[in-house]
Protein backbone atom coordinates (compact mmCIF):
# COMPACT_ATOMS: atom_id res chain seq x y z
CA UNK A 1 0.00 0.00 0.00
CA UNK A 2 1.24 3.51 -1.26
CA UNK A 3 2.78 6.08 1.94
CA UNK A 4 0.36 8.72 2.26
CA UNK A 5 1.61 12.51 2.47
CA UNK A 6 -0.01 15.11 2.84
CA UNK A 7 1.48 19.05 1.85
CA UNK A 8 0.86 22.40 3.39
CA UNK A 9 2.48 25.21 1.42
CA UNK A 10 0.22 28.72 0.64
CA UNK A 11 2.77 28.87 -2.10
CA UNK A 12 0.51 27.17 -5.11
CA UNK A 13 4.65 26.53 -7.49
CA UNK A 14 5.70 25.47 -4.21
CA UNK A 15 2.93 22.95 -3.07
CA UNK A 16 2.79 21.94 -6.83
CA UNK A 17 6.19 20.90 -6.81
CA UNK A 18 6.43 18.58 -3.76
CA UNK A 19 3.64 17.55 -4.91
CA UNK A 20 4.97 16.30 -7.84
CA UNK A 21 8.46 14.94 -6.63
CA UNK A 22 6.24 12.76 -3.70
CA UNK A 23 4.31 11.15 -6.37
CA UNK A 24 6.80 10.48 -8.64
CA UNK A 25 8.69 8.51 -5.98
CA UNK A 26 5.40 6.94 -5.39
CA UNK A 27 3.41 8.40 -2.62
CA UNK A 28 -0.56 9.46 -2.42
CA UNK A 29 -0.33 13.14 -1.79
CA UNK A 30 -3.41 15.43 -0.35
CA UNK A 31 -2.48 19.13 -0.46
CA UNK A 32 -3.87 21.79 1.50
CA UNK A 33 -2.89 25.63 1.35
CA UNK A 34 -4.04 26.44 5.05
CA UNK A 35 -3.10 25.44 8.17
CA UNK A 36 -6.66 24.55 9.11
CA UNK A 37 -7.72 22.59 6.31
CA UNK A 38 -4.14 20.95 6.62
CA UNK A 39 -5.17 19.95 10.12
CA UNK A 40 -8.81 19.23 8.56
CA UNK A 41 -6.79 16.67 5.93
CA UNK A 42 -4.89 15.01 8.65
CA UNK A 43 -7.39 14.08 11.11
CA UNK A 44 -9.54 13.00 8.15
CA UNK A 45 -6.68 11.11 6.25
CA UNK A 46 -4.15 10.07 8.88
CA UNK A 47 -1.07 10.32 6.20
CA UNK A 48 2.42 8.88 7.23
CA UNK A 49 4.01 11.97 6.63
CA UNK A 50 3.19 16.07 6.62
CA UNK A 51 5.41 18.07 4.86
CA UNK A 52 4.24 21.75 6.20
CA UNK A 53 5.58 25.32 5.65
CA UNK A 54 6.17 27.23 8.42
CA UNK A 55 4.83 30.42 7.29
CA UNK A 56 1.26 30.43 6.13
CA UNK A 57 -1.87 32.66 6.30
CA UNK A 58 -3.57 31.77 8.86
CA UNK A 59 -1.14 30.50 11.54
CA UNK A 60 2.49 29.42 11.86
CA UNK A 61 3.34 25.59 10.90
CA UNK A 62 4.60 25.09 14.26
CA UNK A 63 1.71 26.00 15.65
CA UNK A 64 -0.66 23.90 14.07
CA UNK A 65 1.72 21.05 14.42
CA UNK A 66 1.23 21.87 18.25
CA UNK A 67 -2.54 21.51 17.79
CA UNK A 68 -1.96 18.21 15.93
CA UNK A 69 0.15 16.70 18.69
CA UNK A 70 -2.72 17.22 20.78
CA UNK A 71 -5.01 15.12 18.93
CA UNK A 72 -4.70 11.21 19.59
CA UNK A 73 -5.21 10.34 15.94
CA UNK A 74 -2.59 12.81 14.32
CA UNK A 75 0.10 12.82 17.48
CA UNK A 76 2.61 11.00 16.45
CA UNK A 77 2.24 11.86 12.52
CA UNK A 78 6.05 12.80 11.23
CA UNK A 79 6.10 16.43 10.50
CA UNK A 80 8.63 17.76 8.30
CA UNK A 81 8.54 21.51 8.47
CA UNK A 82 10.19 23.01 4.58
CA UNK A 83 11.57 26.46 5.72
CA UNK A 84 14.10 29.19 4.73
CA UNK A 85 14.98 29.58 8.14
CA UNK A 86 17.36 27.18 9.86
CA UNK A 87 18.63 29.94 12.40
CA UNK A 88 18.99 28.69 15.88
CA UNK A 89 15.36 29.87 17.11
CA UNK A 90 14.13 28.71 14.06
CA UNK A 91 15.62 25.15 15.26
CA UNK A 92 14.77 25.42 18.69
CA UNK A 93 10.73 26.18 17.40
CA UNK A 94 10.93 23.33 15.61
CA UNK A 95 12.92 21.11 17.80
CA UNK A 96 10.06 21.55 20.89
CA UNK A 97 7.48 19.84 18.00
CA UNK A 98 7.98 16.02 19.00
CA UNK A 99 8.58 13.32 16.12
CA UNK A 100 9.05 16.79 13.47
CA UNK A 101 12.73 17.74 11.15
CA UNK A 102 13.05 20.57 8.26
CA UNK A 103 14.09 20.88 4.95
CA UNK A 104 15.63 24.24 3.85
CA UNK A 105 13.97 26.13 0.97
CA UNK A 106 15.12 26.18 -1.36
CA UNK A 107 14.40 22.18 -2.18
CA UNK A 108 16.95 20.37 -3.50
CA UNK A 109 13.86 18.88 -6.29
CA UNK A 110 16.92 15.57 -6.83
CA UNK A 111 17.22 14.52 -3.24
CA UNK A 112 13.66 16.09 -1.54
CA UNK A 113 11.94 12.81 -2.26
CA UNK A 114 14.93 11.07 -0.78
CA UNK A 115 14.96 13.08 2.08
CA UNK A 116 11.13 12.50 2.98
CA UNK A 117 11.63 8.60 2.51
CA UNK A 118 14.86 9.20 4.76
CA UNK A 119 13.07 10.97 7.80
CA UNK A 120 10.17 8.30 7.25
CA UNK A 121 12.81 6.03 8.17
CA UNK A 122 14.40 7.05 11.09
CA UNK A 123 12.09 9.85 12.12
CA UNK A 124 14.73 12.08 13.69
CA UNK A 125 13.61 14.92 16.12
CA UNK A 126 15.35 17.99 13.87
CA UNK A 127 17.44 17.08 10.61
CA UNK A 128 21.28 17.77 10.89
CA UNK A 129 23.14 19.96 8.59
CA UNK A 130 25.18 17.64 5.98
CA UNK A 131 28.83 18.00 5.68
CA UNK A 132 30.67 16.55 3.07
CA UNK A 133 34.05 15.94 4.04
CA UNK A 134 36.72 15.42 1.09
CA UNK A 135 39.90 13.74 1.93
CA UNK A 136 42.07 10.61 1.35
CA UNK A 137 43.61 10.23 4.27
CA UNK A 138 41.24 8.35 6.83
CA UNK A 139 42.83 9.34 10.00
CA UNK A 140 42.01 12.96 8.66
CA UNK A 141 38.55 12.21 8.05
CA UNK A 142 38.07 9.97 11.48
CA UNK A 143 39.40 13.44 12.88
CA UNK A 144 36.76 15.71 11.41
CA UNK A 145 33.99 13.36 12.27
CA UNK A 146 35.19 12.97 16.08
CA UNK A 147 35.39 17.29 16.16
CA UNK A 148 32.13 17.69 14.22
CA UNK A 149 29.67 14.93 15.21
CA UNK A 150 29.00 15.74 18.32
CA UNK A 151 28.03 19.18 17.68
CA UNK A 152 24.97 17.66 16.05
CA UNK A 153 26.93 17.59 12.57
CA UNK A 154 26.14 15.29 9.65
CA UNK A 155 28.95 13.63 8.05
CA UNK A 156 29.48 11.98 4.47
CA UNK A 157 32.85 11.32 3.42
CA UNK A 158 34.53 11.24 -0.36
CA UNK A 159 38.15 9.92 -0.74
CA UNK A 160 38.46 11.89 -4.09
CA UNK A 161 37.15 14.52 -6.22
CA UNK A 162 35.34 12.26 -8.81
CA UNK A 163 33.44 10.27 -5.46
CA UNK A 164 32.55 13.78 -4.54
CA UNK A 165 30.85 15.48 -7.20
CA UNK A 166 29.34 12.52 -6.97
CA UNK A 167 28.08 12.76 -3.51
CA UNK A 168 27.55 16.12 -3.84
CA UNK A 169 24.85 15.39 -6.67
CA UNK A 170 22.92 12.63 -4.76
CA UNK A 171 22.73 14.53 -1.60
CA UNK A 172 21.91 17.65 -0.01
CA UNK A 173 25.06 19.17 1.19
CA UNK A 174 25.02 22.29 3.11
CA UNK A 175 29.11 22.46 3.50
CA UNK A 176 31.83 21.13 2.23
CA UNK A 177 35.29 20.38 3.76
CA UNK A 178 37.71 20.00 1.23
CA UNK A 179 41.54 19.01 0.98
CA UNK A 180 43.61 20.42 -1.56
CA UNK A 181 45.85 17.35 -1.90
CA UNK A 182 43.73 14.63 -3.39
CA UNK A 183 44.38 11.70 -6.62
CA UNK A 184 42.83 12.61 -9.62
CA UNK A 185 41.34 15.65 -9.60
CA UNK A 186 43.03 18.01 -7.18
CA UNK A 187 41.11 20.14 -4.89
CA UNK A 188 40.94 23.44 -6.84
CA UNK A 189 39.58 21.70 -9.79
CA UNK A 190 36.78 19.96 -7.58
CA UNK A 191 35.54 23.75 -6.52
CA UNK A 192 35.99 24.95 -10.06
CA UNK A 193 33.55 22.35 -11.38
CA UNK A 194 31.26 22.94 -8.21
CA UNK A 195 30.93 26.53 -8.96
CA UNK A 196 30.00 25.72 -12.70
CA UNK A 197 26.71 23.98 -11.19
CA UNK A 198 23.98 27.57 -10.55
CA UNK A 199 23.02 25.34 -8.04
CA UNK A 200 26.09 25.62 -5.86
CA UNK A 201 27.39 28.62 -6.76
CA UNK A 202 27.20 29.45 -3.13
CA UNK A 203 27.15 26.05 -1.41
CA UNK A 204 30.10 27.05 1.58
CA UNK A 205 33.29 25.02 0.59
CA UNK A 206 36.37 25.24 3.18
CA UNK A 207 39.57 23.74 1.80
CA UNK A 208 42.15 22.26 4.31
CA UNK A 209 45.89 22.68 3.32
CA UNK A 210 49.30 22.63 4.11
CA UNK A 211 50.11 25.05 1.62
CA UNK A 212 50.52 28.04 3.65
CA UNK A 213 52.13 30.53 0.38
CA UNK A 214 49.77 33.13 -0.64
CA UNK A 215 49.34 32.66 -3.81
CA UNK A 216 48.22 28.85 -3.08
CA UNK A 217 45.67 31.00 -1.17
CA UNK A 218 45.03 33.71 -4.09
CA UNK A 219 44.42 30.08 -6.18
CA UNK A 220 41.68 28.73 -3.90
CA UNK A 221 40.08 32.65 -3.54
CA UNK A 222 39.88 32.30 -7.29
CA UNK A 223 38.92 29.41 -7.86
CA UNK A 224 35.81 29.74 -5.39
CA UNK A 225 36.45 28.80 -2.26
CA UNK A 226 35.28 30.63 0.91
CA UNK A 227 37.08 29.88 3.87
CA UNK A 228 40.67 28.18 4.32
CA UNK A 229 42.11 25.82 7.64
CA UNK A 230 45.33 24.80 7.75
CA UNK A 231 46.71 21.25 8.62
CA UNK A 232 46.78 20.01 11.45
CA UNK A 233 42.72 21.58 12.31
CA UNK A 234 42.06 23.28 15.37
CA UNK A 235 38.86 22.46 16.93
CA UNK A 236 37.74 25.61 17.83
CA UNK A 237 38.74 27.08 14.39
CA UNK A 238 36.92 24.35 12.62
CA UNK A 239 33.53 24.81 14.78
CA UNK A 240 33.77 28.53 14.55
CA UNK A 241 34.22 28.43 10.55
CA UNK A 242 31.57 26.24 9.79
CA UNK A 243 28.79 27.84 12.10
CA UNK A 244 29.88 30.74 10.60
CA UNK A 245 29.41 29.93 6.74
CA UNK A 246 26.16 27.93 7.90
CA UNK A 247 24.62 30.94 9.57
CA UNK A 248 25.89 32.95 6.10
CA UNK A 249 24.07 30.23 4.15
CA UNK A 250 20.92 30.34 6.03
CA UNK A 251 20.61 33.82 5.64
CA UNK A 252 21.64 33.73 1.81
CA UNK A 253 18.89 30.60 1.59
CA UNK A 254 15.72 32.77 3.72
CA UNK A 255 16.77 35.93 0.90
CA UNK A 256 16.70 33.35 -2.08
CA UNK A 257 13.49 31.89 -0.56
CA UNK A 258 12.10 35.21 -0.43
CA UNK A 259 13.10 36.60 -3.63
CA UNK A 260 11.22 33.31 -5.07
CA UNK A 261 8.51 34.00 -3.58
CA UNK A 262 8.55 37.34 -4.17
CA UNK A 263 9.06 36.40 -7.91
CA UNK A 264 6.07 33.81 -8.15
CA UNK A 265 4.02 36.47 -6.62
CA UNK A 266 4.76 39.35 -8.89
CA UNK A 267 3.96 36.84 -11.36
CA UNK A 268 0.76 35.65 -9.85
CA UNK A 269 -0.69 39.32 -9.52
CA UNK A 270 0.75 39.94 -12.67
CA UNK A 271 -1.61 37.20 -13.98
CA UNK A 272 -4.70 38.79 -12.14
CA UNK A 273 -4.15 42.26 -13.56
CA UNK A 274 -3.92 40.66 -16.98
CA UNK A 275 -7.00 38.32 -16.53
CA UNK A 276 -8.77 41.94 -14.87
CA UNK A 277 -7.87 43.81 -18.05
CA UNK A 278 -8.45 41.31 -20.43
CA UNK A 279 -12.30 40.84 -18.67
CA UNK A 280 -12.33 44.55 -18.38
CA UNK A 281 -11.47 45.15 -21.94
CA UNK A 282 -13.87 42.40 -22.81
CA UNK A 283 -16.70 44.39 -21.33
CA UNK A 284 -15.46 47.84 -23.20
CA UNK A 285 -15.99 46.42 -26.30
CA UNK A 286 -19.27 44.50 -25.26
CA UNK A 287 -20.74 48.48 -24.23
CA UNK A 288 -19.07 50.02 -27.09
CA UNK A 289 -21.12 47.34 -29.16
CA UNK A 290 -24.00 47.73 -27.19
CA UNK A 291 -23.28 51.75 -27.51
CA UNK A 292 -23.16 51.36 -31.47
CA UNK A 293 -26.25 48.88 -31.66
CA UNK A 294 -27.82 51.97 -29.73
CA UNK A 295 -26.70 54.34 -31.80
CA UNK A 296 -27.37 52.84 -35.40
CA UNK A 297 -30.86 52.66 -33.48
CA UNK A 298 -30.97 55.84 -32.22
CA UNK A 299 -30.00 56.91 -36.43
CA UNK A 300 -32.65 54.90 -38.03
CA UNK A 301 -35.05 56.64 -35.52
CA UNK A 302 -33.70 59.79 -36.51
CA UNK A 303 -33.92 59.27 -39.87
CA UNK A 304 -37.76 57.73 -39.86
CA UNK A 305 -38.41 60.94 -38.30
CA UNK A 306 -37.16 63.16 -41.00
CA UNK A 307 -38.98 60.76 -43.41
CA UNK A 308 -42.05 61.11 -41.47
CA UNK A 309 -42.17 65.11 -41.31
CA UNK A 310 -41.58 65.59 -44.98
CA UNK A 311 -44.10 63.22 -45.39
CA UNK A 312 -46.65 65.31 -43.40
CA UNK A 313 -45.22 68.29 -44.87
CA UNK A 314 -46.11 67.02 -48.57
CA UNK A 315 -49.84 65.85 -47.38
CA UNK A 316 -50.12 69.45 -46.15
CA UNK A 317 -49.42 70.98 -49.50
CA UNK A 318 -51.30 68.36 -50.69
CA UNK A 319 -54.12 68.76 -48.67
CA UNK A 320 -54.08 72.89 -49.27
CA UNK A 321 -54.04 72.55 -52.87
CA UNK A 322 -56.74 69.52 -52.69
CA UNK A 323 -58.74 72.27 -50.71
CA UNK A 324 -57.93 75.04 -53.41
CA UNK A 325 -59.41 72.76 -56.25
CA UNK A 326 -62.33 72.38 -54.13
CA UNK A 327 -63.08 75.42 -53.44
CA UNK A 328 -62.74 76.36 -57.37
CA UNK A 329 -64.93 74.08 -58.51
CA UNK A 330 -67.67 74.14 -55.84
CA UNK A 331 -67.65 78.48 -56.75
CA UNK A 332 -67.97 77.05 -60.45
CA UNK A 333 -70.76 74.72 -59.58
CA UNK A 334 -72.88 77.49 -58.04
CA UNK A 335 -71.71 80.87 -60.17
CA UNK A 336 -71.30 79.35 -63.99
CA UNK A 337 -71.85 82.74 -65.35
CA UNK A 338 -69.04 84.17 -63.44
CA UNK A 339 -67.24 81.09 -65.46
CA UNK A 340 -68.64 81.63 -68.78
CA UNK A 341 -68.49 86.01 -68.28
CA UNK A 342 -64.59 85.43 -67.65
CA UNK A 343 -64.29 83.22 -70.79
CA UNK A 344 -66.10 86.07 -72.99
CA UNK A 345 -63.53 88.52 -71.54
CA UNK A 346 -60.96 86.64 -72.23
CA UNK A 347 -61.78 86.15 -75.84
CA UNK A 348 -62.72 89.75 -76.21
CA UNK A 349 -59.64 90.42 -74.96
CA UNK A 350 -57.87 87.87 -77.48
């Protein structure tokens, strides 16, 4: 029987497109694009999995989650909150919601399926930031992971370049720790190839050397890369460097997240005005139409009435001079002589 899911996103491109990527990897999706009939959906269809964005119109994510959790037929429903925040109050918000993880917007649309079949598996509490750690030395890596780990770190490992563009294109990576030194394709070529990808064009890359000359530096700065730590790694340097490019990243990800949505709403009321005028001109030319129907009217009634007065003019010429012969004749009925007297005169005359 097909997982059921079940997405909450007032975004319509944005609900469309997990959407999509859940069925294609073969779930039965219900949408929703409020938090209340999200909640309505749930308790009705009980789905495996809620994938929920935090912001919507009529509540916060988190807060309806909170409402679920109180019901016994949706508490324990995994609720995976998509967000462009993954600052640490954003975490801690979501981190109180029991059973509940996030995916940063925006989605990775290769590895979100993936990820939702991932956190179906092991339903973590809060998903961990992903580091991909290149290097082909293993004590080096074995060293990263025993620094980074515990801090609540993520950690998938590549032994070369190839293995990690690789990696890098099956997962969702949110940093990369990178050696310079490394068979086949050296390090600078790995970050040159990253940055060719619009899709990581700002994905944080650190590269570990022992080349301490500048212009080994000036290389990596060129090349792309955005923070350097030299061999052996401090601790404290390596925790401060990567909560600092993940903090950069987060922000960079919640102004990316906005601008698409900022985009996809220009374009939406962009839409409406165009649908408004189109209607609107629709109706202009419907009254201007209805306006010349009227008026063609309003002409033929105009000229009837011309037609009609010159008519009644005519019939009273017609009707005087009718009268005039009438009167003529009716004087020559009753006074012939005056007739016949004229005629005389008029031959005497002649």
């Amino acid at each position: 029987m097909r997982k059921k899911a079940l997405v909450v996103d007032d975004n319509v491109n944005n609900l469309m497109l997990e959407k999509d990527l859940l069925e294609a990897a073969g779930f039965e999706v219900f949408e929703a694009e409020t938090a209340a009939n999200g909640m309505a959906i749930a308790r009705r269809e009980e789905p495996d999995v809620i994938v929920m964005d935090v912001l919507l119109p009529d509540m916060r994510g988190t807060q309806a989650a909170r409402i679920l959790r109180q019901h016994k037929d949706t508490r324990d429903i995994l609720i995976v909150f998509v967000t462009a925040s993954v600052l640490p109050e954003g975490l801690e918000e979501i981190r109180a919601i029991t059973n509940s993880g996030f995916i940063g917007k925006p989605i990775n649309t290769r590895t979100f399926a993936q990820e939702i079949i991932g956190f179906l598996r092991e339903c973590p509490m809060v998903a961990k930031p992903v580091l991909l750690v290149v290097d082909d030395q293993p004590e080096h890596i074995e060293l990263l992971e025993a620094y980074l780990v515990p801090q609540g770190y993520e950690i998938i490992t590549s032994a070369s370049g190839e293995e990690a563009l690789e990696k890098l294109s099956a997962n969702r990576i949110d940093l990369i720790l990178l050696d310079v030194m490394l068979p086949g394709i050296q390090g600078f070529e790995v970050i040159r190839r990253i940055r060719q990808d619009a899709a990581h064009r700002v994905l944080p890359i650190i590269l570990i050397t022992v080349l301490s000359e500048p212009e080994d530096r000036v290389k990596g700065i060129e090349a792309g890369c955005d923070d350097f730590l030299s061999k052996p790694v401090d601790k404290t340097e390596l925790l401060a460097r990567v909560g600092s490019l993940l903090k950069v990243k987060a922000y960079h990800d919640l102004m990316s997240n906005y601008r698409i949505e900022m985009e996809s709403e220009v374009t939406r009321r962009t839409d409406e005005l165009r649908h408004a005028l189109e209607n609107l001109q629709k109706e202009i030319t419907e009254h201007v139409r209805a306006e010349g129907k009227n008026l063609r009217q309003l002409e033929e009634v105009r000229r009837w009435r011309e037609m009609t007065l010159v008519r009644e003019d005519r019939n009273r010429h017609l009707k005087h001079e009718v009268n005039e012969l009438l009167i003529r004749l009716g004087e020559e009925i009753r006074y012939p002589s005056r007739g016949n007297a004229s005629e005389e005169q008029e031959t005497a005359k002649g």
